[in-house]
Protein backbone atom coordinates (compact mmCIF):
# COMPACT_ATOMS: atom_id res chain seq x y z
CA UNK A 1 0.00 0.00 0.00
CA UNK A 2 0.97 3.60 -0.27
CA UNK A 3 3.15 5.32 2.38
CA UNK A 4 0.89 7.61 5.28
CA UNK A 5 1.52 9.38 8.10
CA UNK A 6 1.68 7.25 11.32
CA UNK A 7 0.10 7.95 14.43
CA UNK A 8 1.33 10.53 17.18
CA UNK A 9 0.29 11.52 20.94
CA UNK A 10 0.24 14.72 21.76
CA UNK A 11 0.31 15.30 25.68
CA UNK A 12 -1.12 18.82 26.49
CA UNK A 13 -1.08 19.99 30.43
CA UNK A 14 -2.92 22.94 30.69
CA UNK A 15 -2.26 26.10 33.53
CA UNK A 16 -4.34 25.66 36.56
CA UNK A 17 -5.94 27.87 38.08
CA UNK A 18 -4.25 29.53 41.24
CA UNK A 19 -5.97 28.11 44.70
CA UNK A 20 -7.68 31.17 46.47
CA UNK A 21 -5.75 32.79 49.36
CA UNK A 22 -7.62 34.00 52.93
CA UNK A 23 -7.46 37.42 51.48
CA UNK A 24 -9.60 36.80 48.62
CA UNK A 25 -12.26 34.72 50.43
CA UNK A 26 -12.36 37.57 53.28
CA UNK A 27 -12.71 39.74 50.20
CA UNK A 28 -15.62 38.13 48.80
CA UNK A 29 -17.05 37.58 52.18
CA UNK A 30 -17.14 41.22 52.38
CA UNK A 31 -18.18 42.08 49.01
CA UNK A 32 -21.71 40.06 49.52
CA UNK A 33 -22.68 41.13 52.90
CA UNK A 34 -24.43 44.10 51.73
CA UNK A 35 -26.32 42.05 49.07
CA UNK A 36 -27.00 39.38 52.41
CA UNK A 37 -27.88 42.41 54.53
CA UNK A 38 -30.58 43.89 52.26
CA UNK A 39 -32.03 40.34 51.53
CA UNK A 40 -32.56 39.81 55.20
CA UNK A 41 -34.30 42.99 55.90
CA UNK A 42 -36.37 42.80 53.00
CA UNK A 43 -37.64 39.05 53.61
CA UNK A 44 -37.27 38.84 57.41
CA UNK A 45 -40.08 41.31 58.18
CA UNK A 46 -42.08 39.44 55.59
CA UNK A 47 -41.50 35.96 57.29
CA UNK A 48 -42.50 37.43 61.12
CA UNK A 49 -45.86 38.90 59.18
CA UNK A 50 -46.70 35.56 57.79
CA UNK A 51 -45.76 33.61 61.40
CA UNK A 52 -48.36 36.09 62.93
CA UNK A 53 -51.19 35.78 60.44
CA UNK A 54 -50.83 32.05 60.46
CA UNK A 55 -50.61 32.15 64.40
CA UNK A 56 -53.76 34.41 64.27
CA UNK A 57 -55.62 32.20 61.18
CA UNK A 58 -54.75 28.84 63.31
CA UNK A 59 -53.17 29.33 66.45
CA UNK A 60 -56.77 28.73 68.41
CA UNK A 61 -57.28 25.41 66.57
CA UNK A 62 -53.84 24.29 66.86
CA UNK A 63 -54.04 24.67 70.58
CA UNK A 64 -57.70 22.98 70.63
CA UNK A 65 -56.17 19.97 68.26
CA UNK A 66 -53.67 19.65 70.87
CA UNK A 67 -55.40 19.86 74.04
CA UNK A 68 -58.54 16.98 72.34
CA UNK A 69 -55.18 14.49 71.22
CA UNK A 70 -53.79 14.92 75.34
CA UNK A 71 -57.21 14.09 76.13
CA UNK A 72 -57.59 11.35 74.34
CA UNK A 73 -54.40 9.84 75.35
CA UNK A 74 -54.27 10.42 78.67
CA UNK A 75 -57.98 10.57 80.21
CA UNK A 76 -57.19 10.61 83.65
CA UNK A 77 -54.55 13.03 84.25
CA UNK A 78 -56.30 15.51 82.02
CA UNK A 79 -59.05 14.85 84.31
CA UNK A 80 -57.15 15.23 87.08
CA UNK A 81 -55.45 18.35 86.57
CA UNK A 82 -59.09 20.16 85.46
CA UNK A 83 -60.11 19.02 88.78
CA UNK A 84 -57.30 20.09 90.71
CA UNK A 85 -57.43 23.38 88.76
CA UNK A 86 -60.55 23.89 89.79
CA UNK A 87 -59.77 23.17 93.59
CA UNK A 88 -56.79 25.11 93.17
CA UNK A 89 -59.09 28.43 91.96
CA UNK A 90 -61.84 27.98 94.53
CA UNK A 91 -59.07 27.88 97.32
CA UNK A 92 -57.25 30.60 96.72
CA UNK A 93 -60.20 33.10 97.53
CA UNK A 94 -61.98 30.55 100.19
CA UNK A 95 -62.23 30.65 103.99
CA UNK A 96 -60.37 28.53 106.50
CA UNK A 97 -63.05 25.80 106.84
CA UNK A 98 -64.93 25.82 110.17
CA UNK A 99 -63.48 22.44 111.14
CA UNK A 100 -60.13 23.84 110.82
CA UNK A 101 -60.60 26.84 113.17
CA UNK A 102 -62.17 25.05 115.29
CA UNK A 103 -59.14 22.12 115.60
CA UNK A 104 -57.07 25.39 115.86
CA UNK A 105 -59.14 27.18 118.74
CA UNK A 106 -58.70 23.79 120.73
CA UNK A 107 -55.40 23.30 119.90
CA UNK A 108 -54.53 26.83 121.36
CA UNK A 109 -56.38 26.51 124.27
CA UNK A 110 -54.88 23.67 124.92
CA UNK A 111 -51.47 25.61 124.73
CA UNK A 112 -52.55 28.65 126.86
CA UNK A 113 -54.35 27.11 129.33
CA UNK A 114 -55.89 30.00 131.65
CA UNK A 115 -53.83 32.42 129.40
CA UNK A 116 -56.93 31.49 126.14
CA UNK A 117 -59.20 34.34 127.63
CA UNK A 118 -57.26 37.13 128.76
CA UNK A 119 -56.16 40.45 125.85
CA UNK A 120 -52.58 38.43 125.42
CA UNK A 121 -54.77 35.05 124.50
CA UNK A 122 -57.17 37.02 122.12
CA UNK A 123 -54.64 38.67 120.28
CA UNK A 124 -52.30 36.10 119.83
CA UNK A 125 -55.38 33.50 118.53
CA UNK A 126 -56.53 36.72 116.35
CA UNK A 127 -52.66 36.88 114.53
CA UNK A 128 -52.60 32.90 114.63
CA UNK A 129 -56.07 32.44 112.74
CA UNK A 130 -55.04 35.28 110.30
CA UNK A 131 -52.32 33.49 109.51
CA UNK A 132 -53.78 29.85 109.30
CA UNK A 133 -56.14 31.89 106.29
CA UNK A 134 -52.88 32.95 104.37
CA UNK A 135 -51.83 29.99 104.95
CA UNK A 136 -54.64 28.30 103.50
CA UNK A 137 -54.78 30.78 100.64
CA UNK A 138 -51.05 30.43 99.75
CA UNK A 139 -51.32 26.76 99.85
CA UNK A 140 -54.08 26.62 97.03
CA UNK A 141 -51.95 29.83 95.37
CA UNK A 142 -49.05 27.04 95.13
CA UNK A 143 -51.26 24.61 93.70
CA UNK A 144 -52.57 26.37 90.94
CA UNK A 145 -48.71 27.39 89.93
CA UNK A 146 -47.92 24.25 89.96
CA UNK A 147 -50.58 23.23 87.97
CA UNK A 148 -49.90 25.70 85.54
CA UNK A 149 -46.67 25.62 85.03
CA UNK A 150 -47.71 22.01 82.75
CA UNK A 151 -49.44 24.49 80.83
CA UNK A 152 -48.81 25.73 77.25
CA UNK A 153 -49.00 29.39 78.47
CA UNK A 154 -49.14 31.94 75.68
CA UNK A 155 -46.34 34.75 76.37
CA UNK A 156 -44.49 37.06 74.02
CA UNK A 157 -41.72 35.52 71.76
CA UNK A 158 -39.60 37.32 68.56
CA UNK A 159 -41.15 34.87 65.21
CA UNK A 160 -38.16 32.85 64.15
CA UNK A 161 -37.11 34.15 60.79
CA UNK A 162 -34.35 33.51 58.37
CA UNK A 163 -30.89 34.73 59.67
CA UNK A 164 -28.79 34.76 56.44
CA UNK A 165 -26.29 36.53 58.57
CA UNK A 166 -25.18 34.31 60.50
CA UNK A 167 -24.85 31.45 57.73
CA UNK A 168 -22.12 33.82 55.74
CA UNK A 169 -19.18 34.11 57.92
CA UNK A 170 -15.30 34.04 56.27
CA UNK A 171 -14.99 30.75 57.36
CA UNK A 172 -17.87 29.48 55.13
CA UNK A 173 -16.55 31.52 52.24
CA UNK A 174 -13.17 30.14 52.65
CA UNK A 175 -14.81 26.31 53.29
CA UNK A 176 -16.63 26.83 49.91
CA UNK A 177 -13.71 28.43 47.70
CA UNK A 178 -11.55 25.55 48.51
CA UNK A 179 -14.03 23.15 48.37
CA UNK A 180 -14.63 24.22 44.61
CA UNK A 181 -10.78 24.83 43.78
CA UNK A 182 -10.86 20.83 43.45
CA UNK A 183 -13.12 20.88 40.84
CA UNK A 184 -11.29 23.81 38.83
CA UNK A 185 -7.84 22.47 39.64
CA UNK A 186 -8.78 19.16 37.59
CA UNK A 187 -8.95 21.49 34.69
CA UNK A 188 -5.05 21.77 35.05
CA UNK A 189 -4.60 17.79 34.55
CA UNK A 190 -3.06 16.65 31.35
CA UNK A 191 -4.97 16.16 28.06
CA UNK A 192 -3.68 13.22 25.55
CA UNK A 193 -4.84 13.24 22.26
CA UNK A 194 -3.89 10.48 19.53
CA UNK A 195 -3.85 11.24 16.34
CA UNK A 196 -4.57 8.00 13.94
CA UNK A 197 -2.51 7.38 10.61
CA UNK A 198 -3.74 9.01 6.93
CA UNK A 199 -3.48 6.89 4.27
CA UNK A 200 -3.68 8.63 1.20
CA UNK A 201 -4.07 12.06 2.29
CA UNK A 202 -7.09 10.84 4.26
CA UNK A 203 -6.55 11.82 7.90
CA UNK A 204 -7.97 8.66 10.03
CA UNK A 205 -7.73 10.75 13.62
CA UNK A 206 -11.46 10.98 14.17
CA UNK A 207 -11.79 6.97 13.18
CA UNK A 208 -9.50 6.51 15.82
CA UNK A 209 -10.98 8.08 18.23
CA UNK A 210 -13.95 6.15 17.46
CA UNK A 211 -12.05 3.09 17.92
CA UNK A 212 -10.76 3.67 21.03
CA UNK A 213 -7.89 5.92 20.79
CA UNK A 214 -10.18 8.96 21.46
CA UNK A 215 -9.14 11.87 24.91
CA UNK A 216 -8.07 10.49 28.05
């Protein structure tokens, strides 16, 4: 057959890109924070306005939802705490009951002997049964604290809103540049390219490609 060209490889290694320094990431750190700011003012007030019509649209039958699936689990403590609720608010504004004062006036006489009927006695039974009604007062007082403090009380809270802030910080700029040099830096691997032999002034590179000489 006639003479052709035979093959050649041709190894090309291009430049790679130069790996970011601390400088440049603070840099671009910096250059997006005003961007970051603006976005977070203009979509945080949005957010808390959409927390508070949804808490306003659904916050009442959320609650309700709740309190009928506690219910329905547990039967008897619910029960339990409405009654002792209820004890708890009747006691608070009640009266020492009579059995009580009376258990106390005995009880004191018992103490003071001749002493119950004179001005010292009186007074000192007046001061003790005032205090056996705070007493009695405080100790319901206590209950009902207790009791609520199970309670999903409502009380003021700042709506939870998208900090974009505090998710761009140099160190997540730098994490990210360096993270992505890898991918760039492969750009700087070598390149082989064959080139397949002509035959007749026919160049057979892209046939050789095809049959498996082709970029590695």
């Amino acid at each position: 057959m006639g003479g052709g060209t035979p093959s050649s490889t041709n190894v090309y290694t291009p430049t790679p890109p130069a790996q970011p320094t601390s400088a440049e990431a603070t840099q671009a750190w910096a250059d997006t924070m005003p961007q970051v700011y603006e976005t977070q003012m203009k979509y945080a007030p949005l957010e808390a306005e959409q927390q508070l019509g949804l808490l306003q649209k659904y916050g009442v039958q959320y609650g309700q939802a709740s309190k009928d699936v506690n219910d329905a689990l547990y039967p008897e403590t619910a029960a339990l705490q409405e009654q002792l609720a209820g004890q708890a608010s009747e006691g608070m504004n009640a009266e020492v009951p009579g059995w009580m004062k009376d258990q106390y006036k005995s009880d004191l006489s018992a103490n003071l002997g001749t002493n119950a009927g004179s001005p010292i006695g009186a007074d000192y039974a007046s001061r003790g049964m005032l205090q056996q009604q705070q007493d009695y007062q405080k100790y319901y007082q206590n209950m009902g604290l207790s009791l609520a403090g199970r309670q999903p009380l409502a009380q003021g809270a700042t709506p939870q809103t998208s900090n974009y802030l505090a998710g761009n910080t140099p160190g997540q700029t730098q994490g990210y540049m360096a993270n992505t040099y890898g991918t760039y830096a492969a750009a700087g691997r070598p390149v082989t390219t064959s080139t397949g032999a002509s035959q007749g002034g026919t160049s057979l590179g892209i046939l050789g490609r095809w049959g498996g000489g082709g970029y590695t």
